[in-house]
N, C-alpha and C. Protein backbone atom coordinates (compact mmCIF):
# COMPACT_ATOMS: atom_id res chain seq x y z
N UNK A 1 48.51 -149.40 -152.15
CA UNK A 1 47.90 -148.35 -152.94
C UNK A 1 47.16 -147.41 -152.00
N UNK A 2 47.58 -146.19 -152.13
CA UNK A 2 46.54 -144.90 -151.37
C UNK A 2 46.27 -144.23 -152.59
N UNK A 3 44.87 -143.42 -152.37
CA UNK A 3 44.66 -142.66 -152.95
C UNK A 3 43.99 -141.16 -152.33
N UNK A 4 43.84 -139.85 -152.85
CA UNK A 4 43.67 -138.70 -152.22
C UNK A 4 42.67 -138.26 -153.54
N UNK A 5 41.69 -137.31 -153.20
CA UNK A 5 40.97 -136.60 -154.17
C UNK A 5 40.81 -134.81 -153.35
N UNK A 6 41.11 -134.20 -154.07
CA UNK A 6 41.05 -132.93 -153.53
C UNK A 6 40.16 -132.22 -153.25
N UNK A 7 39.14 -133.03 -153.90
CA UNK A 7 37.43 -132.13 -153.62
C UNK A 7 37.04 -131.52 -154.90
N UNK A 8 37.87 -131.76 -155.94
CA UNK A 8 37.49 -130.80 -157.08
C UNK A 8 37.42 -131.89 -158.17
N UNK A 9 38.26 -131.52 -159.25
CA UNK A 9 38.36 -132.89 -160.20
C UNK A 9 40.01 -133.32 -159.78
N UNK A 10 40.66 -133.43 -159.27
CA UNK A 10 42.11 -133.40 -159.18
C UNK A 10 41.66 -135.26 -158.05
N UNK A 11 42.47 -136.13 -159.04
CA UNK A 11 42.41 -137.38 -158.29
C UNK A 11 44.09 -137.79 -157.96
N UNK A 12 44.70 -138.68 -157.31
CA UNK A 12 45.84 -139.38 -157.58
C UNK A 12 45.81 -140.22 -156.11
N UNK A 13 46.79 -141.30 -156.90
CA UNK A 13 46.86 -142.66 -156.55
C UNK A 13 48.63 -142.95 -156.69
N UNK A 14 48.76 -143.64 -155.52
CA UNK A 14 49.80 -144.00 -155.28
C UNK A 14 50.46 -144.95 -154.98
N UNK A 15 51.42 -146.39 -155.89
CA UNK A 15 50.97 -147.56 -156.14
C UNK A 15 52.72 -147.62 -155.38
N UNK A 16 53.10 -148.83 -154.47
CA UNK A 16 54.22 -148.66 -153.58
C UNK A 16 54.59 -150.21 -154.00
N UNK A 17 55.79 -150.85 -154.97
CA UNK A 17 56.12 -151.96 -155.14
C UNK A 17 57.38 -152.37 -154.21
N UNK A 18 56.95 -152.60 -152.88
CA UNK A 18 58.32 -153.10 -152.02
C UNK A 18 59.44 -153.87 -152.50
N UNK A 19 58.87 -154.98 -153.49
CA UNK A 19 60.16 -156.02 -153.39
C UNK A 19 60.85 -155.15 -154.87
N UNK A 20 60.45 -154.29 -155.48
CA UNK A 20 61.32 -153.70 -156.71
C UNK A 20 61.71 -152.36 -156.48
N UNK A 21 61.12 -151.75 -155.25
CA UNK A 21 61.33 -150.46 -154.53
C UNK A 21 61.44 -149.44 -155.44
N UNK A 22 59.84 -149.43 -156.03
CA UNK A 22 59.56 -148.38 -157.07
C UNK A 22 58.22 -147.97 -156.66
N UNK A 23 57.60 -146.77 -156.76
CA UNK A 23 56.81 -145.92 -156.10
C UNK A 23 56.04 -145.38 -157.40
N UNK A 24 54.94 -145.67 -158.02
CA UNK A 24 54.29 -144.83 -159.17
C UNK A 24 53.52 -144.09 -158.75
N UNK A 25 53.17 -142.96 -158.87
CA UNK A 25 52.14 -141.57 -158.77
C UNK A 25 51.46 -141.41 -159.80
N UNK A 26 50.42 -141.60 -159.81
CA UNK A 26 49.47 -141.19 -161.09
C UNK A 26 48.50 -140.04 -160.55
N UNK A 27 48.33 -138.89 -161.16
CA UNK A 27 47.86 -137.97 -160.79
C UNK A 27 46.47 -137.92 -162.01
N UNK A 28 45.45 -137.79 -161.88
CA UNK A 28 44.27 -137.45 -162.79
C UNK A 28 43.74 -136.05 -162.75
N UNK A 29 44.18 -135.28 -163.58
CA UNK A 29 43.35 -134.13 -163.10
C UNK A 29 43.55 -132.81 -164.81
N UNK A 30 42.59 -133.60 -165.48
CA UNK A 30 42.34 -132.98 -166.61
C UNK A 30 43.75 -132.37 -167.48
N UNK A 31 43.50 -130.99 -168.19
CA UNK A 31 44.76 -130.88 -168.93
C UNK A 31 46.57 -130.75 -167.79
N UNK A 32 46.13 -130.72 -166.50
CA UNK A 32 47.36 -130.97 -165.71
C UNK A 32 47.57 -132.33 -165.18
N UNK A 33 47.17 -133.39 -166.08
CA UNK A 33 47.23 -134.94 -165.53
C UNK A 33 49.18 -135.13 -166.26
N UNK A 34 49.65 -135.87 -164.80
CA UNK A 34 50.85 -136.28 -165.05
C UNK A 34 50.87 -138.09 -164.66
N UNK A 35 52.30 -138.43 -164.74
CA UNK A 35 52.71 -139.24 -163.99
C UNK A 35 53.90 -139.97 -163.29
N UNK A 36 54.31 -140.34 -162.30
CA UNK A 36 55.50 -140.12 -162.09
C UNK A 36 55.92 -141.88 -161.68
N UNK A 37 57.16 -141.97 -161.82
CA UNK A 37 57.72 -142.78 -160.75
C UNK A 37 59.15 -142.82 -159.85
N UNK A 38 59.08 -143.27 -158.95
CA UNK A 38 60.35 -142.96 -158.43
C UNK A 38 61.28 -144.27 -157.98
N UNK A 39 62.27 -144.34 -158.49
CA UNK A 39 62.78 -145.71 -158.50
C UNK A 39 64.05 -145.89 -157.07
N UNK A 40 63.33 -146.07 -156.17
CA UNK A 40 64.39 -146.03 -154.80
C UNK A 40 65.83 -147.21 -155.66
N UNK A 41 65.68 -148.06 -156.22
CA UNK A 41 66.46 -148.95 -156.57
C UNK A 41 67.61 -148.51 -156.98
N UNK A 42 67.34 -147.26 -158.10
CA UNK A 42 68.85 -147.16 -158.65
C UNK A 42 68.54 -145.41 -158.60
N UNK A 43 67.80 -144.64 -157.67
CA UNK A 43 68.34 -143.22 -156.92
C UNK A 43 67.12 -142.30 -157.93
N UNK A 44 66.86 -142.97 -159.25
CA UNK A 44 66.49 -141.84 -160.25
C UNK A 44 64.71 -142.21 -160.13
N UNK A 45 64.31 -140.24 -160.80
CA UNK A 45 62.48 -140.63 -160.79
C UNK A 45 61.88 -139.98 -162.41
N UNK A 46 61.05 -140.46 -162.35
CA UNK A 46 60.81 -139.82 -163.99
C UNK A 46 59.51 -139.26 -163.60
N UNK A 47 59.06 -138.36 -164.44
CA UNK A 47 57.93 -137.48 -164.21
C UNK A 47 57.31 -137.52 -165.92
N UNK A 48 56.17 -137.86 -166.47
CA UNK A 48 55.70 -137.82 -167.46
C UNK A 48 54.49 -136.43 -167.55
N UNK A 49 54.56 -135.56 -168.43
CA UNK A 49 53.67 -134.51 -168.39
C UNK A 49 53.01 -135.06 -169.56
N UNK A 50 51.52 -135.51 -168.98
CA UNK A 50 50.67 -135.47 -170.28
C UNK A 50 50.42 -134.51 -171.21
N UNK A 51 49.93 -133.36 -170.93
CA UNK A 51 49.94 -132.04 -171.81
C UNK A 51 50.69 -132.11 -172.52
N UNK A 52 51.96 -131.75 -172.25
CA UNK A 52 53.39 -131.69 -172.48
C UNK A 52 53.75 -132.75 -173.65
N UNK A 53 53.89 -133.86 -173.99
CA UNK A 53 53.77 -134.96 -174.47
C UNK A 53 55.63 -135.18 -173.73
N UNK A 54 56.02 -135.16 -172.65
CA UNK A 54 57.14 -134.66 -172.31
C UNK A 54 57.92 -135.43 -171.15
N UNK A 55 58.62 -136.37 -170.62
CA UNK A 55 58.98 -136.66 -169.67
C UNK A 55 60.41 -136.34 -169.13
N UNK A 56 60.48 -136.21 -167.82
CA UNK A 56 61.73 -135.42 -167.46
C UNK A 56 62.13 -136.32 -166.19
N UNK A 57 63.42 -136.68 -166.57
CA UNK A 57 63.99 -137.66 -165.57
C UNK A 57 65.02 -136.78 -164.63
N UNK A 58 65.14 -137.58 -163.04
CA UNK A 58 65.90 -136.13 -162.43
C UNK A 58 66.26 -137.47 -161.40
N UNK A 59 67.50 -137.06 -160.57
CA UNK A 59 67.92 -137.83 -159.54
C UNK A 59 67.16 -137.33 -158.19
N UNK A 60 66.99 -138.41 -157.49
CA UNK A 60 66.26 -138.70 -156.55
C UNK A 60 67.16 -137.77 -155.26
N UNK A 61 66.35 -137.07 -154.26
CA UNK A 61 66.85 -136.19 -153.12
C UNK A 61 66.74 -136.93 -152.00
N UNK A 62 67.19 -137.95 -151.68
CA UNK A 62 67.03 -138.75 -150.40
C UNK A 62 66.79 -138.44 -149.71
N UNK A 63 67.28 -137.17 -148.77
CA UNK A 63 67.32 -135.95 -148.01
C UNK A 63 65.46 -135.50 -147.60
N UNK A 64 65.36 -135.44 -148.74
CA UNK A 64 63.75 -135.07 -148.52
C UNK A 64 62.87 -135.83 -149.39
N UNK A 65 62.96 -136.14 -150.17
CA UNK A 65 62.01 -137.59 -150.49
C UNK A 65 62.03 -138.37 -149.70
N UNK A 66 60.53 -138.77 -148.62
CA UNK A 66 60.89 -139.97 -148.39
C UNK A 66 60.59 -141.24 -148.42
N UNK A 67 61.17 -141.87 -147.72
CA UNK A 67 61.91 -143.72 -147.95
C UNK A 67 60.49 -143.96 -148.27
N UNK A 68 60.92 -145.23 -148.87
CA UNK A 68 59.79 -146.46 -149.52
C UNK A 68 58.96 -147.03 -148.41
N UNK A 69 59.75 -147.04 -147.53
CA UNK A 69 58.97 -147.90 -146.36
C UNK A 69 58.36 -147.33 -145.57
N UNK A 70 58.21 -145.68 -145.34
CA UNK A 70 57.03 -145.14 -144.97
C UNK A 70 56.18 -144.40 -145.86
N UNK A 71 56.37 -144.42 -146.79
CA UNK A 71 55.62 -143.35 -147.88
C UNK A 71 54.39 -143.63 -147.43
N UNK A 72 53.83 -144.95 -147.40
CA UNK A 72 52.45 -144.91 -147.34
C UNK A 72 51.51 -144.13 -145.80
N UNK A 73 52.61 -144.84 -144.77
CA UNK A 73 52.14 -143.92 -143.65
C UNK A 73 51.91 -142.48 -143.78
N UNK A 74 53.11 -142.06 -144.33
CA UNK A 74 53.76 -140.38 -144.31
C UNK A 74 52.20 -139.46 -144.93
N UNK A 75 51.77 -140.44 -146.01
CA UNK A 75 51.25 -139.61 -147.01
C UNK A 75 49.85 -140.15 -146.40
N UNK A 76 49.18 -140.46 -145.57
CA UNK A 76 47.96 -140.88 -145.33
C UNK A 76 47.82 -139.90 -144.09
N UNK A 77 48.15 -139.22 -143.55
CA UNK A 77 47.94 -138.28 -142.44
C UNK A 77 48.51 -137.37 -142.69
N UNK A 78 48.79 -136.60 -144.02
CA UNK A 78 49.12 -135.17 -144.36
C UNK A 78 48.00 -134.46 -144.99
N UNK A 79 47.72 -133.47 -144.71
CA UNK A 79 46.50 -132.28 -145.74
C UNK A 79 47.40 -131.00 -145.71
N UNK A 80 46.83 -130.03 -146.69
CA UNK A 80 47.07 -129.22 -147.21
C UNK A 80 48.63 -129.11 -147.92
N UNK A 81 49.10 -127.91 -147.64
CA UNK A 81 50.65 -127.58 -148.21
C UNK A 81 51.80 -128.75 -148.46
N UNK A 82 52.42 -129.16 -149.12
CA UNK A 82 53.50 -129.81 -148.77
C UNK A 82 54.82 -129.02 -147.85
N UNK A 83 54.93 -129.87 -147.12
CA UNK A 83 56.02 -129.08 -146.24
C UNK A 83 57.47 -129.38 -147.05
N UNK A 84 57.49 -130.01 -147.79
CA UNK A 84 58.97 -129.86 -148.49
C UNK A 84 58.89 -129.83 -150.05
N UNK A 85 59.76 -129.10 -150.75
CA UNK A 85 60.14 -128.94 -152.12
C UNK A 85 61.05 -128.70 -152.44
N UNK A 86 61.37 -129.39 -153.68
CA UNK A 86 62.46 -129.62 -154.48
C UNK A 86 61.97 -128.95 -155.73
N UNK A 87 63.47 -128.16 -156.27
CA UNK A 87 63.11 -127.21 -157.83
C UNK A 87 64.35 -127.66 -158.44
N UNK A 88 63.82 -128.57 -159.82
CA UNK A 88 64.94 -128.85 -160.87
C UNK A 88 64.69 -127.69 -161.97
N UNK A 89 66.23 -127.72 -162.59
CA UNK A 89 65.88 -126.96 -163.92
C UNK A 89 65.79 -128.29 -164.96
N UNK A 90 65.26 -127.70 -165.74
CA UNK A 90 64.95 -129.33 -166.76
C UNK A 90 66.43 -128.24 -168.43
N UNK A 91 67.00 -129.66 -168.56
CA UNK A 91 68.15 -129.44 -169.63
C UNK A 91 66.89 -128.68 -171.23
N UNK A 92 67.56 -128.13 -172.16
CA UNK A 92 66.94 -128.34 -173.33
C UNK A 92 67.03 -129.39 -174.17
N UNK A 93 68.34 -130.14 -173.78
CA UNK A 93 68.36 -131.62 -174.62
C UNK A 93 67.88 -132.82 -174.28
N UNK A 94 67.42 -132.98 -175.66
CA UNK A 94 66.80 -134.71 -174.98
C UNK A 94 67.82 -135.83 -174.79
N UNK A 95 67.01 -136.35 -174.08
CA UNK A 95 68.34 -137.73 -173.42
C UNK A 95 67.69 -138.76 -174.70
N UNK A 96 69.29 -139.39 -175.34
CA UNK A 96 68.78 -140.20 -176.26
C UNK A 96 68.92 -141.93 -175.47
N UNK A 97 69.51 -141.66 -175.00
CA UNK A 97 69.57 -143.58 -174.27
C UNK A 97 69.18 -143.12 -172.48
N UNK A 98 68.30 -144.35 -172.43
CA UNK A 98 67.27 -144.22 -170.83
C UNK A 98 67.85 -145.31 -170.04
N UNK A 99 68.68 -146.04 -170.75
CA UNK A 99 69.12 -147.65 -170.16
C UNK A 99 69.69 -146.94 -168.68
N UNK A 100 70.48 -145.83 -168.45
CA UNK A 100 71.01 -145.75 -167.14
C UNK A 100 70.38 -145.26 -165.79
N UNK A 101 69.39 -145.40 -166.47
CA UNK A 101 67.82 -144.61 -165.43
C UNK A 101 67.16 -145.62 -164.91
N UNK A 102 67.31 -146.99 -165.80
CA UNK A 102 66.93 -148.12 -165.33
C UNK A 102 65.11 -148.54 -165.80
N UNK A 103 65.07 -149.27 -165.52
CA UNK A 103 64.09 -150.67 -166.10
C UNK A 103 62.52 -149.56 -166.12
N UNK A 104 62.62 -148.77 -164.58
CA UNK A 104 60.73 -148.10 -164.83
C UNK A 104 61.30 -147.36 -165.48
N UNK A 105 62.14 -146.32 -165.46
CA UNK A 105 62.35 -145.14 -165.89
C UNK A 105 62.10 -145.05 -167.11
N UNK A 106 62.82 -146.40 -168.34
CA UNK A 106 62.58 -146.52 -169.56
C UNK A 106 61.24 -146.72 -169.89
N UNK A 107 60.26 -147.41 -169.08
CA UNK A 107 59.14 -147.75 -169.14
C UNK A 107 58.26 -146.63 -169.05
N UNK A 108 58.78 -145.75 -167.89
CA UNK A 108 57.64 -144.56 -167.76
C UNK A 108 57.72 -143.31 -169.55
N UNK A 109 59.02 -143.49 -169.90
CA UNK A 109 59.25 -142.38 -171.06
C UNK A 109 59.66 -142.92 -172.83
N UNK A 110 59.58 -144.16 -172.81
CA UNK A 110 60.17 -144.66 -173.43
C UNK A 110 58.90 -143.80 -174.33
N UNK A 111 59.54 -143.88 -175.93
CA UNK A 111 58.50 -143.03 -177.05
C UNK A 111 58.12 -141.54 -176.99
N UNK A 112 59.04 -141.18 -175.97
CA UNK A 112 58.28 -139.72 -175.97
C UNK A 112 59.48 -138.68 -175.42
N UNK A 113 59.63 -137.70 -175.84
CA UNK A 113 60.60 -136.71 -175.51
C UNK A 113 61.21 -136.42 -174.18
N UNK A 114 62.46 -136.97 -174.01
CA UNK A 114 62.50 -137.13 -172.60
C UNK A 114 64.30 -136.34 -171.97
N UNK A 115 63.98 -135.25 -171.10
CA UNK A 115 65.02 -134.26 -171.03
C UNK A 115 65.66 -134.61 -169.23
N UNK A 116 66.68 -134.38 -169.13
CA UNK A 116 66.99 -134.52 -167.80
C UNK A 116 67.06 -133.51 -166.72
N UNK A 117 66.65 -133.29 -165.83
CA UNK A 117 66.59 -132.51 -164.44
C UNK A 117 67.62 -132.30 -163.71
N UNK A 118 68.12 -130.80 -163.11
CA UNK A 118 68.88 -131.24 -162.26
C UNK A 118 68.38 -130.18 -161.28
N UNK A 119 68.38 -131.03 -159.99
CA UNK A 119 68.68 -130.03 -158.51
C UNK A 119 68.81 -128.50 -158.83
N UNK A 120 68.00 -127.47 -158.19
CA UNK A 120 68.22 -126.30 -157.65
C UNK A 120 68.33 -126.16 -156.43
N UNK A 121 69.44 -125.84 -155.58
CA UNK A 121 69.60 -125.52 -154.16
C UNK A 121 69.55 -123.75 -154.21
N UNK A 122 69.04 -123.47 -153.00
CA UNK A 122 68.80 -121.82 -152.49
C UNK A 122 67.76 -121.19 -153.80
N UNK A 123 67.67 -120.01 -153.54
CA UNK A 123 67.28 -118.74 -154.28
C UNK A 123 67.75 -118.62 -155.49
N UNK A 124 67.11 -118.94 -156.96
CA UNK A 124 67.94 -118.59 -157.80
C UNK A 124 66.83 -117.94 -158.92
N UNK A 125 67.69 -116.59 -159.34
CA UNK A 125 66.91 -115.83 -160.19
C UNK A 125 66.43 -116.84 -161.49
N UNK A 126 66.94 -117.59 -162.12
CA UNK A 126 66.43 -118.17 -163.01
C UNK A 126 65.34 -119.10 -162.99
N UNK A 127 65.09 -119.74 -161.96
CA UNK A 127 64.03 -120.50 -161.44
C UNK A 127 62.94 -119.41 -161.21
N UNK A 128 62.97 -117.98 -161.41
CA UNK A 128 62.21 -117.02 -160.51
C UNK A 128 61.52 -116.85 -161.91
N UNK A 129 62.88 -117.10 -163.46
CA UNK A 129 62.46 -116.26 -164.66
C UNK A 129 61.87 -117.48 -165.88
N UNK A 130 61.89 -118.99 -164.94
CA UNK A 130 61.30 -119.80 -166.51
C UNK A 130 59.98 -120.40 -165.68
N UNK A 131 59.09 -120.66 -166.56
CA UNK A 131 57.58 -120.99 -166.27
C UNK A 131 58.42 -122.63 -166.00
N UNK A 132 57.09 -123.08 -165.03
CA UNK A 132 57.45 -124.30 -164.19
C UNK A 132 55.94 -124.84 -164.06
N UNK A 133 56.39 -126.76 -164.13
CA UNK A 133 55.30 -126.97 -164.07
C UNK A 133 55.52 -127.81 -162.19
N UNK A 134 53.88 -127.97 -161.71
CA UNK A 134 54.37 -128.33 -160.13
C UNK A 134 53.53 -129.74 -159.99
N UNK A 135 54.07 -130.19 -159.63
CA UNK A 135 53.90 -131.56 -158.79
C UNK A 135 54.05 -131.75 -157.55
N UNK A 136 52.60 -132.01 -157.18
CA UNK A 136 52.63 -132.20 -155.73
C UNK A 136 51.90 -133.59 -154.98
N UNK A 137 52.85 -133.97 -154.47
CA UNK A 137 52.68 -135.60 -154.20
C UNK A 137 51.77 -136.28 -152.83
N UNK A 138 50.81 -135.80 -153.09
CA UNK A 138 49.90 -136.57 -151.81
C UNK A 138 50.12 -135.58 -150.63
N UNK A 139 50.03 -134.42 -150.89
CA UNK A 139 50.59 -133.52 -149.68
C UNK A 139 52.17 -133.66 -148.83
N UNK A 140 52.59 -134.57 -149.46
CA UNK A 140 54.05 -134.77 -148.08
C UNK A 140 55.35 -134.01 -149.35
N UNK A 141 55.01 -133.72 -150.92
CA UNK A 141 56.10 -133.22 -151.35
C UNK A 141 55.80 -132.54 -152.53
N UNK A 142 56.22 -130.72 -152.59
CA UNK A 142 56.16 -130.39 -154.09
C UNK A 142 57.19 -130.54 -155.01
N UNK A 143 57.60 -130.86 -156.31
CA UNK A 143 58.31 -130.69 -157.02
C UNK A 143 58.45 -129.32 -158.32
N UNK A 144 58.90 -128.97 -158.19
CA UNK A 144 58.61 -128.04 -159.70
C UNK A 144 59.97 -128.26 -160.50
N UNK A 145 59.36 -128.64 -161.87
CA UNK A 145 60.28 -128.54 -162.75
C UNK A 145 60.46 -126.96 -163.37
N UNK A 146 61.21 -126.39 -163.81
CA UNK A 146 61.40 -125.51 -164.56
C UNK A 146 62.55 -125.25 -166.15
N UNK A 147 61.65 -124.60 -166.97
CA UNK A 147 62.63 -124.30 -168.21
C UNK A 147 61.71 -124.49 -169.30
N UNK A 148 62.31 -124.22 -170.35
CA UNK A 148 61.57 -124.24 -171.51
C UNK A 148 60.82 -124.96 -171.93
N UNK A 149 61.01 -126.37 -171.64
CA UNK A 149 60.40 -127.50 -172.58
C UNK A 149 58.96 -128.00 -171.47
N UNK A 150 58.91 -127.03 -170.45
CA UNK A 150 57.87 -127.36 -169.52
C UNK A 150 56.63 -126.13 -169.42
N UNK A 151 56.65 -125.25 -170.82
CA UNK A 151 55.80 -124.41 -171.16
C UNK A 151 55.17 -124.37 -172.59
C-alpha cells in the first residue's frame, strides 16, 4: 500500500495484490472521488466514477501502464505531471454481462451502470469535442475517459 496527498483535499491510496495481480486505486477527493482497479490477470481495468454513479471498463495498455511488479517503486519517486496518458472514448451502451472482465472487474461495477472504453491513439477531433473526466494515478499515469455518459 502507498499513499500520496496533494496538499489540498485530494487523497489516494494504492493497494498492490501480487499473488492475484490486481492493483486498486482509490482516490478521495470530494465530488471528484473515484475508484479504480486494474486487473494485470486477465489485461482489463475498471474505473468507478462516484459522482457519476458510473463505471467504465477499458482494456489495459501494457505499453504504458506499468507492470505490477514495479508500480510501487515507479509511483513512490514521481511528483507533479504524469508523463504518460492514455484517452478512451467511453461507448453509450451499457455492458449487460461483466463475467468477461473477470472476478474484480465485476466486483468493482457490479449494481451500477457500467459502459465500455476503448483506446484513442493520435489527435482526434472528437476527444477535442466530448467533456472528459481525468484520472491521474499517483503521478506516473493520466487517463481520461471521454463521451457522454462522463458529463
Amino acid at each position: 500500500t502507498f499513499e500520496r496527498n496533494n496538499g489540498g483535499n485530494a487523497h489516494q491510496s494504492v493497494n498492490v495484490n501480487n499473488d492475484k495481480h490486481v492493483a486498486n486505486i482509490d482516490t478521495n477527493n470530494g465530488w471528484n472521488s473515484w475508484n479504480s482497479v486494474w486487473d494485470y490477470g486477465n489485461g482489463y481495468m475498471a474505473t468507478r466514477i462516484l459522482s457519476k454513479k458510473t463505471c467504465i471498463v477499458a482494456q489495459m495498455n501494457r505499453d504504458v501502464m506499468p507492470d505490477i511488479t514495479v508500480l510501487p517503486q515507479v509511483a513512490k519517486g514521481k511528483k507533479g505531471r504524469p508523463p504518460k496518458e492514455l484517452h478512451y472514448t467511453v461507448s453509450k451502451t451499457k455492458l449487460t454481462d461483466l463475467t468477461p472482465y473477470g472476478k474484480s472487474v465485476e466486483a468493482m461495477c457490479r449494481g451500477i451502470p457500467t459502459y465500455l472504453a476503448t483506446e484513442m491513439h493520435g489527435a482526434n477531433f472528437f476527444y477535442f469535442s466530448q467533456s472528459c473526466f481525468r484520472a491521474d494515478i499517483l503521478f506516473i499515469l493520466g487517463i481520461q475517459f471521454c463521451g457522454e455518459v462522463v458529463y
